[in-house]
Protein backbone atom coordinates (compact mmCIF):
# COMPACT_ATOMS: atom_id res chain seq x y z
CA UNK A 1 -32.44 14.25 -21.40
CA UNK A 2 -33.00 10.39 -21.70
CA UNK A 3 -31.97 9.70 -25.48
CA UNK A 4 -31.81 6.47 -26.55
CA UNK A 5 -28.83 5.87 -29.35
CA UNK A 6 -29.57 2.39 -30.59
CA UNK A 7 -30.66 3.91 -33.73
CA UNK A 8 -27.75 6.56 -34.70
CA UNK A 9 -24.90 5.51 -33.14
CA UNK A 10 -24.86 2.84 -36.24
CA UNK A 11 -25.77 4.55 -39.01
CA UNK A 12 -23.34 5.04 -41.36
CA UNK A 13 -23.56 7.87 -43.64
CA UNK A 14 -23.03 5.65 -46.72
CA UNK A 15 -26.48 3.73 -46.02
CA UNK A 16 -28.73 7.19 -44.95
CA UNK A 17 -27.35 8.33 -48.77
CA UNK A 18 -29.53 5.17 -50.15
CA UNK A 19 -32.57 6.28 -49.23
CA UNK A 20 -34.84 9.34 -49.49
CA UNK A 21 -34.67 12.31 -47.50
CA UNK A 22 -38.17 13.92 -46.99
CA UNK A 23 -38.96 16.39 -43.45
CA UNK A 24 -41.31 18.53 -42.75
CA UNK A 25 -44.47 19.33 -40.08
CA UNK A 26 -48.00 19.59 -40.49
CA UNK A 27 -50.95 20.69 -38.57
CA UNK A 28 -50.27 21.66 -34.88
CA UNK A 29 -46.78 21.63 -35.70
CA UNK A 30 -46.42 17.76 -36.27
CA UNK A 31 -43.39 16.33 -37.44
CA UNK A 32 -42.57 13.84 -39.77
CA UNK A 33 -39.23 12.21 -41.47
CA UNK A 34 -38.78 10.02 -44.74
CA UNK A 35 -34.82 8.87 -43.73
CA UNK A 36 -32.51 6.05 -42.75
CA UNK A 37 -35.38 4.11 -45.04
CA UNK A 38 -37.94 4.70 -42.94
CA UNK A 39 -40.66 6.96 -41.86
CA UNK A 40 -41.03 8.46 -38.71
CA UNK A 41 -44.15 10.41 -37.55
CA UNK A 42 -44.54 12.21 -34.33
CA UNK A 43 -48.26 11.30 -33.03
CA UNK A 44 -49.92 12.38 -29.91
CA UNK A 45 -47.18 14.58 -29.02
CA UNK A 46 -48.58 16.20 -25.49
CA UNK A 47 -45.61 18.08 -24.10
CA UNK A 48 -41.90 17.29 -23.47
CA UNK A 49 -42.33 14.17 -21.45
CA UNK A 50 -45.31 12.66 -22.92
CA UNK A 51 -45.17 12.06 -26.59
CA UNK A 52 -45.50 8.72 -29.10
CA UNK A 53 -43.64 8.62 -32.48
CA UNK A 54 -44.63 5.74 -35.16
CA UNK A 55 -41.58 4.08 -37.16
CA UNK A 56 -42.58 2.29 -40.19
CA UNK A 57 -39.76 0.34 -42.34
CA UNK A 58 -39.14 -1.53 -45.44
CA UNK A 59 -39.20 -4.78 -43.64
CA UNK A 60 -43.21 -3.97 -42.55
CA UNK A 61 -43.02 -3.13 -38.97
CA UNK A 62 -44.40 -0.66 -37.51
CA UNK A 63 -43.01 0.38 -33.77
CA UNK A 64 -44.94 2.31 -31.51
CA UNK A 65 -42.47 4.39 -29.17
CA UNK A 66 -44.03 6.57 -26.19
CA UNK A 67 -42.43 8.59 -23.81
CA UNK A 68 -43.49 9.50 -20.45
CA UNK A 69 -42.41 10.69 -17.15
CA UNK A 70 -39.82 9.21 -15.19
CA UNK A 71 -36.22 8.78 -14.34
CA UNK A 72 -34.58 6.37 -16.28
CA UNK A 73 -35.40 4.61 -19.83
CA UNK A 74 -36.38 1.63 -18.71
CA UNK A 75 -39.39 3.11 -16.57
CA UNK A 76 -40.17 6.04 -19.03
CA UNK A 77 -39.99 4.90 -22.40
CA UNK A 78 -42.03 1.85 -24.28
CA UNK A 79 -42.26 0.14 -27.87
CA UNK A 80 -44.74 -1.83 -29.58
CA UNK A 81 -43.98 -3.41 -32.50
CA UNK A 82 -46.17 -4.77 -35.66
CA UNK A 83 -46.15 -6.39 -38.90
CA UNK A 84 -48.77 -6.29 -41.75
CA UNK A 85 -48.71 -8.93 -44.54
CA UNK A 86 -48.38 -9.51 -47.25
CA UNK A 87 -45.84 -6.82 -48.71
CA UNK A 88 -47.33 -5.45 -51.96
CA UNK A 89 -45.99 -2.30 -52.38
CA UNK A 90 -43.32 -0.03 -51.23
CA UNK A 91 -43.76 2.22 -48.31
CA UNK A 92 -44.23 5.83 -48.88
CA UNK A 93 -45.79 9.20 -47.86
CA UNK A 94 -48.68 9.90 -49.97
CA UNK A 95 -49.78 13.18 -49.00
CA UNK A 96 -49.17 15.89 -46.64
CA UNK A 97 -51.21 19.07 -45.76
CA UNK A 98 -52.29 21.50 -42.92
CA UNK A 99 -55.25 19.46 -42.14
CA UNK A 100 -53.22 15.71 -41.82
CA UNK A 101 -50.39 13.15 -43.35
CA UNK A 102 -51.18 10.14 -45.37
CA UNK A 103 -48.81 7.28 -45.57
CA UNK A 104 -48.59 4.10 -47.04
CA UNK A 105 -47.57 1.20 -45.28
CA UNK A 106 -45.49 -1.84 -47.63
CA UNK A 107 -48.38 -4.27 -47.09
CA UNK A 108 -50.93 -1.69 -49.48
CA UNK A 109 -52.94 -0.34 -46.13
CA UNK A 110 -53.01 3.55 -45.64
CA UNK A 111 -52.34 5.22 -42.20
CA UNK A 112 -53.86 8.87 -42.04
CA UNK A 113 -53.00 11.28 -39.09
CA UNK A 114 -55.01 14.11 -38.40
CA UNK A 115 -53.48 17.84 -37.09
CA UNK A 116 -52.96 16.46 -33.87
CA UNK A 117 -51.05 13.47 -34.78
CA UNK A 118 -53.90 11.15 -33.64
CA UNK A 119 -53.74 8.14 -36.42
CA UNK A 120 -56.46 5.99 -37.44
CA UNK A 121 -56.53 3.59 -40.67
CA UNK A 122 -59.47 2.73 -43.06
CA UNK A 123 -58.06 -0.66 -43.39
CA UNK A 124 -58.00 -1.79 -40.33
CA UNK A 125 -59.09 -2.07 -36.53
CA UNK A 126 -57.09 -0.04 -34.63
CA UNK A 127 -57.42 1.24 -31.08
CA UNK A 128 -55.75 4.60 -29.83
CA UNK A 129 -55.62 5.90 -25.89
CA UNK A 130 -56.20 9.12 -25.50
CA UNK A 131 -53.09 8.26 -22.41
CA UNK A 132 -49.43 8.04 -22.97
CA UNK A 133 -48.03 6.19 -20.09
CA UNK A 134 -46.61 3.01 -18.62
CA UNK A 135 -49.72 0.93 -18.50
CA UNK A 136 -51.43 0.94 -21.93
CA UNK A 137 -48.84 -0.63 -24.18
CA UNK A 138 -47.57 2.68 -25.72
CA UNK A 139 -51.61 2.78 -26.48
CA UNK A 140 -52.34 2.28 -29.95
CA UNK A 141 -53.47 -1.61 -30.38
CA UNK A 142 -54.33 -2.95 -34.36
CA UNK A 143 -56.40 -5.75 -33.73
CA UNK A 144 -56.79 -7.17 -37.48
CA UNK A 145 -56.18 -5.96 -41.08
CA UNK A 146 -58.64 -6.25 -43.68
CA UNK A 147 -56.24 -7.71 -46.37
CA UNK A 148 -53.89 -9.94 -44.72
CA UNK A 149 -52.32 -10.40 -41.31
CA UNK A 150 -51.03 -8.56 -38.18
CA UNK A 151 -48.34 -9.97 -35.89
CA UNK A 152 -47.94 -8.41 -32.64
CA UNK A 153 -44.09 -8.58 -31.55
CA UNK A 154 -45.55 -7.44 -27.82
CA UNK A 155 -44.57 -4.61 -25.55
CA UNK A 156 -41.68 -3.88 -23.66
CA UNK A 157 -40.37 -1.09 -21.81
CA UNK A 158 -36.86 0.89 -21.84
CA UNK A 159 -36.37 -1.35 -25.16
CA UNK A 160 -37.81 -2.86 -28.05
CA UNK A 161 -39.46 -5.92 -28.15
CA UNK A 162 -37.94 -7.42 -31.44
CA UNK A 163 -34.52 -9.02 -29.63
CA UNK A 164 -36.47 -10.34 -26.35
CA UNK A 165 -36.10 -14.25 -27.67
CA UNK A 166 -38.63 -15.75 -25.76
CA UNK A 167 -41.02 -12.71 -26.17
CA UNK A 168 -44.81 -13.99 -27.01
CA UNK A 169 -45.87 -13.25 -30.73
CA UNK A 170 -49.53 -13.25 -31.19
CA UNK A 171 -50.38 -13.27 -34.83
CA UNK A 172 -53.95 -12.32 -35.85
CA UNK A 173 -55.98 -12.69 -39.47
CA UNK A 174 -58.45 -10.45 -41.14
CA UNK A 175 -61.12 -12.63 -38.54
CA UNK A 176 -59.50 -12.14 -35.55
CA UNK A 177 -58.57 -15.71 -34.81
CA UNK A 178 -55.67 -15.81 -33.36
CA UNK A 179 -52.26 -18.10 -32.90
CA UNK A 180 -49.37 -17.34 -30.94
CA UNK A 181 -45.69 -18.09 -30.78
CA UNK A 182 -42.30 -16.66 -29.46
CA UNK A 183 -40.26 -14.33 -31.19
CA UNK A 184 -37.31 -15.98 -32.28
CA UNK A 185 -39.76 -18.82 -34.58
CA UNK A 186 -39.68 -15.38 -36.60
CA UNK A 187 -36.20 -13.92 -36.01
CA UNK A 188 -33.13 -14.65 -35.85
CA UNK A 189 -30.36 -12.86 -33.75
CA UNK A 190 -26.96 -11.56 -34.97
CA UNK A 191 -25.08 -9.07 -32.84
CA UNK A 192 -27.74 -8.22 -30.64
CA UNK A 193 -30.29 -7.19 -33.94
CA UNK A 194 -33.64 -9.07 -34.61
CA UNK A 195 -34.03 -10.03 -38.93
CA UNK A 196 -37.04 -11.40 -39.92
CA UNK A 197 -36.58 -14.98 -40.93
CA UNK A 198 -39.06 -15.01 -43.34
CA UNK A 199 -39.31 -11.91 -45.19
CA UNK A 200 -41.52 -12.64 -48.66
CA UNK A 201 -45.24 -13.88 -48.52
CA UNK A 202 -44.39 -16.64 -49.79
CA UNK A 203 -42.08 -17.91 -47.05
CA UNK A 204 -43.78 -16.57 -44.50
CA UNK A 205 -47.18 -18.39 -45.41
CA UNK A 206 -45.48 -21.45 -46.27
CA UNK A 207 -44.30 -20.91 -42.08
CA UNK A 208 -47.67 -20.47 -40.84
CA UNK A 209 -49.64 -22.50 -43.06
CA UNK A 210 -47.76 -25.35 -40.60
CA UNK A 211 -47.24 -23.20 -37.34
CA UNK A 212 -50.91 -22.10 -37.60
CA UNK A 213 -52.80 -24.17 -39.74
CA UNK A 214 -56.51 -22.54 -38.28
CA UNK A 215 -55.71 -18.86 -39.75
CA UNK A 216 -56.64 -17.67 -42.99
CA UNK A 217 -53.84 -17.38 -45.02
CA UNK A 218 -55.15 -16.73 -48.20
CA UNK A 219 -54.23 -12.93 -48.80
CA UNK A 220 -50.23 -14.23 -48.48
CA UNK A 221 -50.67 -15.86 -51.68
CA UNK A 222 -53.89 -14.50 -53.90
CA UNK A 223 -52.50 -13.42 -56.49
CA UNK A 224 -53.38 -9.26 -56.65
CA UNK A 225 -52.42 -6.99 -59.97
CA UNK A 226 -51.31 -4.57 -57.39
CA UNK A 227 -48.83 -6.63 -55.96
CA UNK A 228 -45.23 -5.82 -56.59
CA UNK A 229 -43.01 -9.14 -57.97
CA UNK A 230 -40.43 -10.46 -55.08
CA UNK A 231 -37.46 -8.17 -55.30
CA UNK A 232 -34.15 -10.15 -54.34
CA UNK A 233 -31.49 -8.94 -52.81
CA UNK A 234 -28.89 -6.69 -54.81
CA UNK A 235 -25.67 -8.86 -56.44
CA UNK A 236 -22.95 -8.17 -54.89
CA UNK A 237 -19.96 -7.41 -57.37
CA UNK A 238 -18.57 -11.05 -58.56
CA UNK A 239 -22.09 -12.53 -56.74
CA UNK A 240 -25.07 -13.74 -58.26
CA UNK A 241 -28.21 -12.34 -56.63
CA UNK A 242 -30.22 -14.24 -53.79
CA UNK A 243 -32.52 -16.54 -54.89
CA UNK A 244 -33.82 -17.63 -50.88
CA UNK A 245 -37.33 -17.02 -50.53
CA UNK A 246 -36.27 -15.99 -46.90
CA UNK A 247 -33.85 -13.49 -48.57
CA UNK A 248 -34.61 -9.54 -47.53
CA UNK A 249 -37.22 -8.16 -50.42
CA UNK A 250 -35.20 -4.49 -50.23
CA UNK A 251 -31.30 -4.21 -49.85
CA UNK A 252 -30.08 -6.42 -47.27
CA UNK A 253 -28.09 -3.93 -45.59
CA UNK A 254 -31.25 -1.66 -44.98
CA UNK A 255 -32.93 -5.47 -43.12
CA UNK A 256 -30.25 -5.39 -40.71
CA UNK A 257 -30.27 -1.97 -39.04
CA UNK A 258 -31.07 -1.44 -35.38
CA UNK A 259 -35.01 -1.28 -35.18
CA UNK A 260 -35.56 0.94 -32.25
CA UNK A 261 -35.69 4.91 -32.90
CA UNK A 262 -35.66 7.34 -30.76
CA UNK A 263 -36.66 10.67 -32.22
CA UNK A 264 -35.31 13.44 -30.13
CA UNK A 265 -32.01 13.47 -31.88
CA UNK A 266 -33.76 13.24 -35.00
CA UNK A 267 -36.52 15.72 -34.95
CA UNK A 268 -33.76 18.29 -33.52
CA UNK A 269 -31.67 17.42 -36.49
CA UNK A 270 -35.23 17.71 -38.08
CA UNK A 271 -35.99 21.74 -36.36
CA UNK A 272 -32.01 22.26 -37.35
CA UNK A 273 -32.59 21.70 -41.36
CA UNK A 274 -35.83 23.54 -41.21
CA UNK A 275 -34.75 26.50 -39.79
CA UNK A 276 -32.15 26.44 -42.46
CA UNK A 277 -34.40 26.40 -45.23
């Protein structure tokens, strides 16, 4: 079985405790996972070898993992990764039933998936291929949001795009104009993980109000009664808190975990619990 381990073989059972544990299935047997702070959805799920999963985390990406037929990882597995801004809220799943899962991504926008696992948003344009397989970019493309902005880390396969340094960024506004960039104007690297440099709205639109002056930039810093305050980082004991705008909006530690996830392990840690209950 090709399993990739970037994801457990790091996670310490100290940070899992700091976060919710929520699992379950829906619909045509559909499973989802609130843990290791984040969520994990199995979408599009069409038999052993062809499947996509959708990781959303505290720092606002969303990856987009498919699997498909082949030999190896690196010519049967994919990830696409997003980010929607401006945070405003905290992630969460907002309602689960026979019929479908609602979730709600940090930026405010609601993802819905329907009994199959097929997602689709009310907030934004998104694309989804009907295909899982080497050729369509793990096949779910959001081409704007509504309320702020999308930046597409790109595609790669066998890995995820976030630590490829001189990967293209595009990012797009609520118009669809567009700017792009490389990956590591947003990141930075330490020990082979991607961070985002500029975590908060308001360092990231102070960043692109210079990198890309010809974007609308206005939902970064409209003020919205919705909008959660900027959290900083936890003090550490004998440390005052962060006051960087950069600084990580959730607990730093949770920022710096390995970003790709491959669920196999997890969803038959997932069937393990659920056939305890």
């Amino acid at each position: 079985m090709k399993v990739l381990l970037f994801f457990l073989a790091t996670t310490s059972m100290a940070f899992a405790q700091n976060c919710p544990e929520q699992i379950g299935k829906y619909g045509n047997g559909i499973q989802y996972q609130d843990m290791f702070c984040r969520i994990m959805v199995g979408a599009d799920r069409k038999d052993s070898q062809s499947y996509r999963n959708l990781t959303f985390t505290d720092s606002g990406a969303i990856q987009v993992f498919s699997n498909f037929p082949g030999t190896t990882n690196s010519n049967s597995t994919g990830a696409r990764v997003f980010y929607l801004f401006p945070k405003r809220t905290k992630k969460e799943i907002a309602n689960t039933s026979e019929s479908g899962l609602s979730l709600i991504h940090s930026s405010g926008a609601t993802f819905n998936f329907d009994k199959t696992g097929r997602v689709s948003s009310p907030d934004m344009s998104i694309k989804v291929a009907s295909d899982i397989n080497s050729q369509n970019k793990s096949g779910i493309e959001i081409e704007s949001y509504s309320k702020g902005i999308v930046i597409d880390i790109g595609y790669r396969m066998g890995s995820t795009p976030l630590t490829k340094k001189d990967g293209v960024v595009t990012v797009s506004d609520k118009n669809k104009k567009k700017c792009t960039m490389i990956n590591s104007d947003l990141h930075r690297f330490v020990g082979g993980e991607a961070e985002l440099i500029y975590k908060t709205n308001e360092a990231l639109h102070g960043f692109l109000s210079k990198k890309c002056p010809g974007l609308d930039l206005s939902d970064l810093i409209k003020p919205m009664a919705q909008d959660l305050k900027v959290v900083k980082a936890p003090a550490q004991l004998g440390q005052a808190p962060s006051k960087d705008l950069s600084g990580a909006e959730n607990d730093s530690k949770r920022e710096r975990k390995p970003q790709v996830d491959e669920l196999e392990s997890l969803i038959k840690n997932l069937d393990s619990k659920s056939s305890q209950k």
